[in-house]
Protein backbone atom coordinates (compact mmCIF):
# COMPACT_ATOMS: atom_id res chain seq x y z
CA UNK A 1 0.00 0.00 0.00
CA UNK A 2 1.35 3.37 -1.13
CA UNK A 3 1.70 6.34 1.65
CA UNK A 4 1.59 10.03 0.45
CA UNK A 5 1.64 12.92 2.70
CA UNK A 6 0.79 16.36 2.46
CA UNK A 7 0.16 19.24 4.95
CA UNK A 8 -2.43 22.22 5.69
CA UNK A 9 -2.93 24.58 8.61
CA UNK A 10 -6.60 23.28 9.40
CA UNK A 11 -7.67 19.18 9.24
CA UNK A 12 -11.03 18.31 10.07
CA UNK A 13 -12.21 14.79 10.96
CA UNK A 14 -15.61 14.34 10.24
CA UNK A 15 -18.02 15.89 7.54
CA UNK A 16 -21.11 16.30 9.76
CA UNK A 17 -22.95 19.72 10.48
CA UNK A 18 -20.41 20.78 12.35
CA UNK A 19 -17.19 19.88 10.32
CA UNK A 20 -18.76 20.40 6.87
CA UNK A 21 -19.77 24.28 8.03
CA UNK A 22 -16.22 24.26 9.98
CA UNK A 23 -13.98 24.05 6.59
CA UNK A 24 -16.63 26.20 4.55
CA UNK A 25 -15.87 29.12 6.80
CA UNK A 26 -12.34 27.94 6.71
CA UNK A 27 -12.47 28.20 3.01
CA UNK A 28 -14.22 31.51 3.09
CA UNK A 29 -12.11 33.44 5.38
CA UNK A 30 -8.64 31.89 3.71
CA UNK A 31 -7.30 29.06 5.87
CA UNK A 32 -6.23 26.05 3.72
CA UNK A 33 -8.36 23.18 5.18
CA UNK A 34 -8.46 19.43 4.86
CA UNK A 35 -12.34 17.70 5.91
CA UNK A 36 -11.60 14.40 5.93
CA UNK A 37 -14.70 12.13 6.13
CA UNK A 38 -15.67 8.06 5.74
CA UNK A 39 -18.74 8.22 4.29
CA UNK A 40 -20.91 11.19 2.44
CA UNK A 41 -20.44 15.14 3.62
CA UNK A 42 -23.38 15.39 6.10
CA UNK A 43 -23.05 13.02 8.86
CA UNK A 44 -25.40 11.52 10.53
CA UNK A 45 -27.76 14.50 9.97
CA UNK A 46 -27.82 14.66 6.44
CA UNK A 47 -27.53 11.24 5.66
CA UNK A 48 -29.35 9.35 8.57
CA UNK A 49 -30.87 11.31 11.18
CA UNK A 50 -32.18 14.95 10.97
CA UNK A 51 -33.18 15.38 7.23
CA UNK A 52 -33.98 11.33 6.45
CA UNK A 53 -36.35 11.27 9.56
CA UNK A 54 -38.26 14.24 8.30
CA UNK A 55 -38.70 13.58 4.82
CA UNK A 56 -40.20 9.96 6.57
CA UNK A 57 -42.17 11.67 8.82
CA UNK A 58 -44.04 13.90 6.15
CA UNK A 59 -44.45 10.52 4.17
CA UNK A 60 -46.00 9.28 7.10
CA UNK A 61 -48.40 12.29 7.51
CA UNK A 62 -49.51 12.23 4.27
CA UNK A 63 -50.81 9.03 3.74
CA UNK A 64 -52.84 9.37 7.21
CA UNK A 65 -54.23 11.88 5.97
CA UNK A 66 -55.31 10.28 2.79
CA UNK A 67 -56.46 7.46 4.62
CA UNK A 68 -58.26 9.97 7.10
CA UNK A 69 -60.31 10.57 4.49
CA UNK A 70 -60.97 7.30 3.00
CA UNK A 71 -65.13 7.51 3.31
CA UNK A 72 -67.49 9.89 4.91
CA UNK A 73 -65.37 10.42 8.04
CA UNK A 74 -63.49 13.70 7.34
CA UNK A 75 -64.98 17.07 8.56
CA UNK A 76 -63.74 18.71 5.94
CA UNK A 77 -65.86 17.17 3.73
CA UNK A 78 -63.23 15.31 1.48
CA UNK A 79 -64.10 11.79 0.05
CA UNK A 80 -61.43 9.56 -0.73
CA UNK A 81 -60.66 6.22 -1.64
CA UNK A 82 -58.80 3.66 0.42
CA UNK A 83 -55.18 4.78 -0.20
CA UNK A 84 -51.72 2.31 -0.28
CA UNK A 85 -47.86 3.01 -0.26
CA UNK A 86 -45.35 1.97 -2.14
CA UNK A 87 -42.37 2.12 0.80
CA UNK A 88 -39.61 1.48 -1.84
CA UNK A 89 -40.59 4.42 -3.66
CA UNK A 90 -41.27 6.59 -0.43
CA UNK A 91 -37.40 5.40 0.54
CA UNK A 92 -36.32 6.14 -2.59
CA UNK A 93 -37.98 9.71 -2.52
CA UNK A 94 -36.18 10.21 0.92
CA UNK A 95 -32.62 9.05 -0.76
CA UNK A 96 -33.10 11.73 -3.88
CA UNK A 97 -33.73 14.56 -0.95
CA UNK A 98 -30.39 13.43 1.15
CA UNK A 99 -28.68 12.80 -2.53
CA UNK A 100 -29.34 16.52 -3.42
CA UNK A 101 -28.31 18.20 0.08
CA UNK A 102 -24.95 15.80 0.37
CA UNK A 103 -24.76 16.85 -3.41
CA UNK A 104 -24.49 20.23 -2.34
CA UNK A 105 -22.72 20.08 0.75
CA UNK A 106 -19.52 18.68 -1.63
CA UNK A 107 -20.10 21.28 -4.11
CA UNK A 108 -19.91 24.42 -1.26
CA UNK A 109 -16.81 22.98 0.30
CA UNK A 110 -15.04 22.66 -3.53
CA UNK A 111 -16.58 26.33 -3.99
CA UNK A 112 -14.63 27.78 -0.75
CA UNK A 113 -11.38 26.08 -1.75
CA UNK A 114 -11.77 23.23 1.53
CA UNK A 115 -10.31 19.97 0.42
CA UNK A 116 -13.03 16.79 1.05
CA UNK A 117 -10.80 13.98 1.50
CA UNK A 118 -12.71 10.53 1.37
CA UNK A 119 -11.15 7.97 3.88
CA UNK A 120 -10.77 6.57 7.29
CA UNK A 121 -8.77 8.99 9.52
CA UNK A 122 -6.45 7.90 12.43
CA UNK A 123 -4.93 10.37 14.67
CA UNK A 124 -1.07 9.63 14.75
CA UNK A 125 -0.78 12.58 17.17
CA UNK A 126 -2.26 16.01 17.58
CA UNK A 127 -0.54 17.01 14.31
CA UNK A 128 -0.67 14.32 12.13
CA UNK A 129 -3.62 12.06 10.85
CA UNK A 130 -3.22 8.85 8.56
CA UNK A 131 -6.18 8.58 6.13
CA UNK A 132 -6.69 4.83 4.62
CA UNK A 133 -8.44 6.21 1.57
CA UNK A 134 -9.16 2.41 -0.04
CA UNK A 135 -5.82 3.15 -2.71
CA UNK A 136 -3.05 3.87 0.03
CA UNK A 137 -2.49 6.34 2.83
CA UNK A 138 -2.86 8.94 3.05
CA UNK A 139 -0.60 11.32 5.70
CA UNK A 140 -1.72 14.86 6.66
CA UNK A 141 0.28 16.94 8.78
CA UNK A 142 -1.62 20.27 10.21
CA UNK A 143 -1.10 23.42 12.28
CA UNK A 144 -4.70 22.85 13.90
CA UNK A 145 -6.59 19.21 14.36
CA UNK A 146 -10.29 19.87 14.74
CA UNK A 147 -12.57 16.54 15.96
CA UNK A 148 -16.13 16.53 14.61
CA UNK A 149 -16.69 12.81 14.99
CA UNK A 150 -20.74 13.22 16.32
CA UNK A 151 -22.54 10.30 17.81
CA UNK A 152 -23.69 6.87 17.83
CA UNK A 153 -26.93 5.18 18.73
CA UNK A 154 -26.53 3.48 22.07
CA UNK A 155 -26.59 0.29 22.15
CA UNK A 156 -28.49 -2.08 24.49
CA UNK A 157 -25.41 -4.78 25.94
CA UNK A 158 -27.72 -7.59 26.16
CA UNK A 159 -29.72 -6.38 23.00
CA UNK A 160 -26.93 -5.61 20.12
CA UNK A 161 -28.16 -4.38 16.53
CA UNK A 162 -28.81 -7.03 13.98
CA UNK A 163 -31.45 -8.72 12.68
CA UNK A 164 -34.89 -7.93 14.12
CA UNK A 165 -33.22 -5.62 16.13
CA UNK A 166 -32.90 -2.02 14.33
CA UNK A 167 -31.22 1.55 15.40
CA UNK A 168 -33.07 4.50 13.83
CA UNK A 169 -30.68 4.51 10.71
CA UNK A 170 -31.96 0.73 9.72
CA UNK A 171 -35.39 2.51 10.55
CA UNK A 172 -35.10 5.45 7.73
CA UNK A 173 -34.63 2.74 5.03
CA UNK A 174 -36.93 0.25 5.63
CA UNK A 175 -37.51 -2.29 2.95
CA UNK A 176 -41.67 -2.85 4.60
CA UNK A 177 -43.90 -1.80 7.17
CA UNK A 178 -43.40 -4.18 10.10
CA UNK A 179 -46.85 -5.49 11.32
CA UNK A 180 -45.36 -4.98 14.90
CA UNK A 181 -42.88 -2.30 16.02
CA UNK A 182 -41.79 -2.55 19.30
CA UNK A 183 -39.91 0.74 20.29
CA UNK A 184 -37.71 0.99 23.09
CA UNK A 185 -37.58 4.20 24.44
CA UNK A 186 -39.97 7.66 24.70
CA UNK A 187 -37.52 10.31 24.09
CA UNK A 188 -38.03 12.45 20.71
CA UNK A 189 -36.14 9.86 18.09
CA UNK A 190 -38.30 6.94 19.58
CA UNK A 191 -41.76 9.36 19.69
CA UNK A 192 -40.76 10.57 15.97
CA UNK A 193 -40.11 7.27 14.32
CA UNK A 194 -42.89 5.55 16.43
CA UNK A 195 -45.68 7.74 15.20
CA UNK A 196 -44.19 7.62 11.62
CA UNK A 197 -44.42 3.79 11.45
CA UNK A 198 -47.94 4.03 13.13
CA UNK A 199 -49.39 6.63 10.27
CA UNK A 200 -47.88 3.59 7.74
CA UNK A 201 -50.04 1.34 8.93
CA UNK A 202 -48.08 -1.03 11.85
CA UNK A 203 -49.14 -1.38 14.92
CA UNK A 204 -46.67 0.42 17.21
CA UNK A 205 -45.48 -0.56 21.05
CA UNK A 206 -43.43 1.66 22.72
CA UNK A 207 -41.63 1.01 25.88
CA UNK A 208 -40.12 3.60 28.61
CA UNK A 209 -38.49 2.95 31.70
CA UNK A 210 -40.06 6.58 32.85
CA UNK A 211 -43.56 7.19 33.99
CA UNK A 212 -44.35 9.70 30.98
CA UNK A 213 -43.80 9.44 27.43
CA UNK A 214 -40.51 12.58 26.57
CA UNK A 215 -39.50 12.13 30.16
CA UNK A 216 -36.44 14.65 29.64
CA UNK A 217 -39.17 17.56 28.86
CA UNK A 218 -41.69 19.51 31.25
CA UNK A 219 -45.28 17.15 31.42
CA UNK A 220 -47.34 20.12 30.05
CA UNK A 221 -45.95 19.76 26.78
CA UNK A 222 -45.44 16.20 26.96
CA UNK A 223 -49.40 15.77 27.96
CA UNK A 224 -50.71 16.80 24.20
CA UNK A 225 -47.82 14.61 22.32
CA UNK A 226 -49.28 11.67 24.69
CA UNK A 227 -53.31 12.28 23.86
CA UNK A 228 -52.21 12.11 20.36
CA UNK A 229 -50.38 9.01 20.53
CA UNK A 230 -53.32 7.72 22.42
CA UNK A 231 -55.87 8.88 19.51
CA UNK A 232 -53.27 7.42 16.73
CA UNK A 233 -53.84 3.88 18.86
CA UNK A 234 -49.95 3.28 19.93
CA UNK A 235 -49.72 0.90 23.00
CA UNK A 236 -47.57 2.76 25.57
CA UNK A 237 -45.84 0.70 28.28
CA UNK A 238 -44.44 3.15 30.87
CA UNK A 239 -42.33 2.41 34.03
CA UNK A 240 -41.31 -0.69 31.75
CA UNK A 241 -37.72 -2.19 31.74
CA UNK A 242 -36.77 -4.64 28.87
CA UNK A 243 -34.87 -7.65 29.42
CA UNK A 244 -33.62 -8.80 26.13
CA UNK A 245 -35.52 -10.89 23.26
CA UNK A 246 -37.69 -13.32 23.04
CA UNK A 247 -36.88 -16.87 22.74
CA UNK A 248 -37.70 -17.30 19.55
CA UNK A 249 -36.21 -13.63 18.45
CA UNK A 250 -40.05 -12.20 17.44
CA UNK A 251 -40.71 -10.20 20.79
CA UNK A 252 -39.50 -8.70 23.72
CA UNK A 253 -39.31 -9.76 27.50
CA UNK A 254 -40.66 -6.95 29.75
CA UNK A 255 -40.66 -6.67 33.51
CA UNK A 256 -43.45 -3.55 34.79
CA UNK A 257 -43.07 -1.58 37.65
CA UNK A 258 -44.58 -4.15 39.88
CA UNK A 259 -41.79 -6.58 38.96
CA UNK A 260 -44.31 -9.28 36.77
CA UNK A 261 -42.57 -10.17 33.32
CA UNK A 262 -44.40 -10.85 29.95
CA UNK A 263 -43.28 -10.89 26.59
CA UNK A 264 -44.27 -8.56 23.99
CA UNK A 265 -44.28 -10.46 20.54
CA UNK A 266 -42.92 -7.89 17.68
CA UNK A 267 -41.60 -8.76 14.40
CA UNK A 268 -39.01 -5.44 14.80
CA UNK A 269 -37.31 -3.45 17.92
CA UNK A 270 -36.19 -0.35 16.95
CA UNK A 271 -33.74 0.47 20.04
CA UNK A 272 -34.14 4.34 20.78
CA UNK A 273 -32.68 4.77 23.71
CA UNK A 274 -30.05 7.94 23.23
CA UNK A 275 -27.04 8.52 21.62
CA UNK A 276 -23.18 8.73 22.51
CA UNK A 277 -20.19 10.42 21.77
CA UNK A 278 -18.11 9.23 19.14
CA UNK A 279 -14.87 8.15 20.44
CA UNK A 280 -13.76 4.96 19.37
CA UNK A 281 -12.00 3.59 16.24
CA UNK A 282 -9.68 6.56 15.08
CA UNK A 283 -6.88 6.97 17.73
CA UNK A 284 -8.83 9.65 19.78
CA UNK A 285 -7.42 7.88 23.13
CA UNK A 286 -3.63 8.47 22.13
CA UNK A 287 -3.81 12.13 22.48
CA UNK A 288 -4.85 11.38 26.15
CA UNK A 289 -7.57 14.66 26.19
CA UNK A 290 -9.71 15.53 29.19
CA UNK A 291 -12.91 13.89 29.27
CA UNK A 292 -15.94 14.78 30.65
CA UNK A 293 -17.65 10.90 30.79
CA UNK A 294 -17.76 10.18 27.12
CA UNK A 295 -17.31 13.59 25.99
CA UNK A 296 -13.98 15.36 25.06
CA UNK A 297 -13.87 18.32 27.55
CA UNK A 298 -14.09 21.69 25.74
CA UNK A 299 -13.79 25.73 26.97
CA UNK A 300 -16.16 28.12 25.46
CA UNK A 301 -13.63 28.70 22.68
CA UNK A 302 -14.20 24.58 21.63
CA UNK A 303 -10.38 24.48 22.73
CA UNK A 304 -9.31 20.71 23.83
CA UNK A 305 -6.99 19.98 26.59
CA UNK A 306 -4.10 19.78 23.74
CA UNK A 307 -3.39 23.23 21.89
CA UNK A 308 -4.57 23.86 18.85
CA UNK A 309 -6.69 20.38 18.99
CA UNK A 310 -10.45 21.32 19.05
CA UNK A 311 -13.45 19.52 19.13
CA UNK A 312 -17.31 20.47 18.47
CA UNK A 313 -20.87 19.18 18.47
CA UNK A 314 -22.01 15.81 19.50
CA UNK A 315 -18.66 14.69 20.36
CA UNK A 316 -18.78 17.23 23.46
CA UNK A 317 -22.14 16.14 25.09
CA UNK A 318 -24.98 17.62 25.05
CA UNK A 319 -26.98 19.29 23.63
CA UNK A 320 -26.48 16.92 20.93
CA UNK A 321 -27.67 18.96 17.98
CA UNK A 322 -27.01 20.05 14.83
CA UNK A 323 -27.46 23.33 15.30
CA UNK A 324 -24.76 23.97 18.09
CA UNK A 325 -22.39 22.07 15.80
CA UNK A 326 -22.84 24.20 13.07
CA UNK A 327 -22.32 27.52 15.47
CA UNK A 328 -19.51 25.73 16.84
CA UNK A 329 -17.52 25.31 13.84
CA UNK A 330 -18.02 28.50 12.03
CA UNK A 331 -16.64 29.92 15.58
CA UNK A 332 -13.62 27.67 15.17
CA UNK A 333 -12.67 29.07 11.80
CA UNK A 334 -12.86 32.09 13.28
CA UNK A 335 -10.64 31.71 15.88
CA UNK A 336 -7.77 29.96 13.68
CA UNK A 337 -8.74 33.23 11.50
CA UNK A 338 -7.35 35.55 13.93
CA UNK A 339 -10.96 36.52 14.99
CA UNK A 340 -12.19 37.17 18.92
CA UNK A 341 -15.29 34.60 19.41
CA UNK A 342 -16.81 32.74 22.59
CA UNK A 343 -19.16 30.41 22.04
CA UNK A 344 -21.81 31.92 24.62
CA UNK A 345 -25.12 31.77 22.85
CA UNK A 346 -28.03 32.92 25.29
CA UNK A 347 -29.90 30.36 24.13
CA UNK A 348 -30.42 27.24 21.87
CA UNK A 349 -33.76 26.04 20.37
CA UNK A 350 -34.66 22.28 20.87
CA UNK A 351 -37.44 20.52 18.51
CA UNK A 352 -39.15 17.47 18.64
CA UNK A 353 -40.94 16.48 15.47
CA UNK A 354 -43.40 14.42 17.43
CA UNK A 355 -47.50 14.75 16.32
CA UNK A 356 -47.64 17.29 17.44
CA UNK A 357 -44.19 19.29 17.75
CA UNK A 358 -42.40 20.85 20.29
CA UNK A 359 -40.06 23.94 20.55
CA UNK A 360 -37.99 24.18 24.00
CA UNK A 361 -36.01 27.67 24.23
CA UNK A 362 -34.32 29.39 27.09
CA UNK A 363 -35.33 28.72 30.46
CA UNK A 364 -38.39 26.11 31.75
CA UNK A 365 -40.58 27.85 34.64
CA UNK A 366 -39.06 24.79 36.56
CA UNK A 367 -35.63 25.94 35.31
CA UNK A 368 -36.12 29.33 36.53
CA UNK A 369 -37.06 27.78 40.06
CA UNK A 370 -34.12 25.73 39.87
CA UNK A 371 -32.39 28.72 39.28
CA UNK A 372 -33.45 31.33 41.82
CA UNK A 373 -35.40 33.27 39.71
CA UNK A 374 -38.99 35.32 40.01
CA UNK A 375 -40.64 34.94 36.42
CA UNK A 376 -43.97 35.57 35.07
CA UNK A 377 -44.94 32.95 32.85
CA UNK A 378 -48.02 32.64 30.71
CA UNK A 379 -49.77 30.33 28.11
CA UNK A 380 -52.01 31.30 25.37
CA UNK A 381 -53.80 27.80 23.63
CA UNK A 382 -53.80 27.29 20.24
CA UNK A 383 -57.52 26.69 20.66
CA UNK A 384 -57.87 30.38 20.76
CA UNK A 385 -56.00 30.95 17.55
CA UNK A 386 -57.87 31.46 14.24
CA UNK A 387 -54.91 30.09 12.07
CA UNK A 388 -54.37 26.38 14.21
CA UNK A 389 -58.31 26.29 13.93
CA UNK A 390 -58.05 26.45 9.82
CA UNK A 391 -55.37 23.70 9.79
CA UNK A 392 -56.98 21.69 12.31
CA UNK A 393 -54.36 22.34 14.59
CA UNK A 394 -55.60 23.14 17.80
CA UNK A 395 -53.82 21.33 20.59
CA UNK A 396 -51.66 22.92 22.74
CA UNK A 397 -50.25 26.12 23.11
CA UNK A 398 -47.12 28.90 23.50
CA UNK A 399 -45.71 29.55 26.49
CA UNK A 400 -43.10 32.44 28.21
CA UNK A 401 -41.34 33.10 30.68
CA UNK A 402 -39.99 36.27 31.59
CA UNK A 403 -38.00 38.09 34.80
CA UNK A 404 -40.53 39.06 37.16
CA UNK A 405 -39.22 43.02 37.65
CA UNK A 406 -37.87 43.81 34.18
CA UNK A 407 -39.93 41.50 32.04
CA UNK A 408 -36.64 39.99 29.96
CA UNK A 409 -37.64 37.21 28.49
CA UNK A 410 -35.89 33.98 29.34
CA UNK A 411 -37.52 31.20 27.92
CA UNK A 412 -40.17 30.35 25.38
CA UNK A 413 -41.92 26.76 25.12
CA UNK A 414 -44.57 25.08 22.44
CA UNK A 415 -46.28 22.45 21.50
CA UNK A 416 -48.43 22.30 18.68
CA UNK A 417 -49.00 21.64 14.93
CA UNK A 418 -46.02 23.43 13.20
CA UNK A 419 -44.22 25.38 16.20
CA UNK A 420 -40.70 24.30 15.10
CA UNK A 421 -41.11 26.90 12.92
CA UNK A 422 -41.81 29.24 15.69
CA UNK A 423 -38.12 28.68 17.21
CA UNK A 424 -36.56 30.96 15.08
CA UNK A 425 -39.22 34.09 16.87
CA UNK A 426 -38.45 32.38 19.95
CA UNK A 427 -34.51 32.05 20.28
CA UNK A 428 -33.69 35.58 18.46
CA UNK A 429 -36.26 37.04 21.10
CA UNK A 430 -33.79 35.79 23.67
CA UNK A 431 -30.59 36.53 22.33
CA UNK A 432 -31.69 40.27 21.34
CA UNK A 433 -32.76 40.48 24.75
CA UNK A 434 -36.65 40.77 24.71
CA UNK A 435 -38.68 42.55 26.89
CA UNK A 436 -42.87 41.06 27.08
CA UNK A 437 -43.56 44.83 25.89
CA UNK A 438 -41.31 44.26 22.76
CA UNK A 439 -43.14 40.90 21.83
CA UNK A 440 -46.47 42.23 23.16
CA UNK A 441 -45.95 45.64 20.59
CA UNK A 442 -44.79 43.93 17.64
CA UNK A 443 -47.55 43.74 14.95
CA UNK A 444 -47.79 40.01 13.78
CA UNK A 445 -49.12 39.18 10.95
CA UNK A 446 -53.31 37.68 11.07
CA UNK A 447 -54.21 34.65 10.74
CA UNK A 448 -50.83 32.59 11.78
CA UNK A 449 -50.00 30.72 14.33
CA UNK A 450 -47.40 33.61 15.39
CA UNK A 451 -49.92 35.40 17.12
CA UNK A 452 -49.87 33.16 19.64
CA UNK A 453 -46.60 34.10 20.79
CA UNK A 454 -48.07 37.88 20.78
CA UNK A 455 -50.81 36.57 22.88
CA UNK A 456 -48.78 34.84 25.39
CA UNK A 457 -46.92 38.01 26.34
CA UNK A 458 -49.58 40.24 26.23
CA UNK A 459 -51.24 37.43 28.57
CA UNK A 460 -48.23 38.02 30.80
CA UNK A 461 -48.83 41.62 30.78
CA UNK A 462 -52.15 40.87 31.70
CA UNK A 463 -54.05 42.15 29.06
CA UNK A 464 -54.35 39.05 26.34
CA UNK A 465 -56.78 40.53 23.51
CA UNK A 466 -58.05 37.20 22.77
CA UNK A 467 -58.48 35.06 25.70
């Protein structure tokens, strides 16, 4: 096998959010820049999580709805026949969308002058990488090593991946509907998928350890997400622990909170129980950085325990998303640019694509507790709003939650049919430093669901017009 070797002042491992965006900035501000990356620019994002899961999930959506209103049964007066779904196709729709945006991720990064290297990277030491790029190696030498390795799915020990036995990546590309899905787990990937594979037409199980289905957010906004699963017919096993497979591979054993075991007979187990830093199986453990758990330990400039080695997004914790890998790396060009950045944001937005969604931004009212702090908060349902009624959209609601004496506002919450589109109002509210009179005196435009988040402060301020 043949070794060649060159050198650059910035290498990136890993062409996820947060790497790709890294070396386009890199490119754009002048810093010659190696991305080095295994599979297709994108990561998991791109390729098997963020953008794959949605393009699924509207699938999903759709043909419920066409099936919704199969007869006489739909109030909106729409007659339709009994619909069916070519999955291959729907899979094959998915793939053209990821195609295009991994398409154009490679295009950008030639466009900006970064370097895409295809290969499998292994850190020699904090300056030098070997790349096995399938003809010979590969050796890049570099002024600045930045680690943008993301996640994995976690794996159950006594439950590994194979078979029957599927991750959410095995889950974007499925070659049927199962007749059974058993998921294990109630966080957002295990809600999302769940629901999407109900709307297809399986019957759907899900399992959670917890006493509440998205155990990890406030009840409130979990309560509409679980009336909706109830409506959609998925059996819900909470306070549940699984103990492995079935005998005969086609179920699960479960033990309930009172300690009596059955088995739950399921012809797939998607596991969807969280998600871990990358860290294995490219010589991250011979530069010997600080860890925090699985994480790599980071300051607020991304900075590593070794100089000039920096790491971003999923490979530092949480908040695993792809969002704060993205702001992460454009800082990081920055930086080796010369430029003064801190990665302080005041706040980041969190979505769950559930039926229906939810937006977390800022501060909880139970964070604010936590946190010593006097807050009015208020809620104005999407009951009340003329533009959730015309989309048949009418469950839940926008919340805030603002300083008690100078009315800042420190958090926003949602839940409700389209809100992640609502983050955007919510988080620059925050970082622009917001005051309920600001929100409560901006005009917003009639009928959308953005009046809500008018409402809610005006609410606060006591006078809500429409409530």
């Amino acid at each position: 096998m043949t070794t060649t070797s060159e050198t650059t002042t910035l290498l990136i491992i890993g062409g996820g959010p947060g790497g790709y965006v890294a070396a386009i900035r890199a490119g754009q501000v002048g810093i010659p820049t190696v991305l080095v990356e295994g599979a297709r620019p994108g990561g998991t994002c791109l390729n098997i999580g963020c953008i794959p899961s949605k393009a699924l999930i509207h699938a999903a959506d759709e043909f419920h709805a066409a099936r919704s209103h199969a007869g006489d049964a739909s109030p909106l007066g729409i007659r339709a026949g009994e619909p069916t779904i070519d999955i291959g196709r729907t899979v094959q729709w998915k793939d053209g969308i990821v195609g295009k945006l991994t398409g154009g991720v490679a295009t950008l990064l030639k466009k900006n002058g970064a370097k895409l290297v295809h290969g499998h990277a292994r850190i020699v030491d904090g300056k030098t990488v070997d790349v096995d790029t399938g003809d010979g190696v590969l050796r890049i030498r570099c002024e600045h090593l930045l680690l943008a390795t993301g996640s994995r799915a976690v794996e159950l020990p006594f439950m590994p991946f194979g078979g029957n036995v599927i991750s959410s990546t095995e889950a974007l590309s499925p070659d049927g509907i199962p007749q059974h899905l058993v998921v294990v787990g109630a966080g957002y990937i295990g809600l999302e998928l769940g629901t999407a594979y109900r709307k297809l037409g399986a019957r759907v199980s899900i399992v959670e350890a917890a006493g509440r289905v998205l155990p990890a957010y406030d009840e409130e906004l979990a309560r509409p997400v679980a009336a909706s699963l109830k409506r959609l017919g998925v059996d819900i096993h909470l306070e549940a622990s699984v103990l492995g497979l079935a005998e005969d591979g086609r179920g699960v054993r479960l033990r309930d909170g009172g300690g009596k075991e059955a088995v739950l007979e399921a012809d797939r187990v998607l596991v969807a129980v969280g998600r871990r830093p990358h860290t294995e199986g490219y010589g991250l453990e011979s530069l010997l950085l600080d860890m925090n758990g699985r994480a790599v330990r980071i300051d607020n400039q991304c900075r590593t325990s070794m100089r000039n080695v920096w790491a971003i997004g999923d490979l530092t914790g949480e908040p695993m998303l792809a969002h704060r890998a993205m702001a992460q790396g454009e800082m990081v060009a920055e930086i080796i640019a010369g430029k003064r950045r801190h990665f302080a944001p005041a706040a980041i937005p969190a979505v769950c694509f559930t039926d229906p969604e939810v937006v977390v931004v800022g501060h909880t009212p139970a964070d604010a507790a936590r946190l010593g702090l006097d807050v009015v908060t208020a809620s104005f349902p999407f009951a009340a709003n003329g533009r959730a009624m015309t989309i048949e959209g009418t469950d839940g609601f926008v919340r805030v939650v603002a300083r008690e004496d100078n009315h800042v506002v420190v958090g926003w919450q949602a839940v409700g049919k389209g809100v992640s589109e609502l983050s955007t109002a919510f988080v620059q509210s925050i970082e622009m430093g917001a005051q309920l009179e600001d929100i409560g005196g901006t005009i917003h435009a009639h009928p959308t669901l953005g009046e809500a988040v008018q409402e809610a402060a005006l609410k606060a301020l006591g006078h809500a017009l429409h409530i």
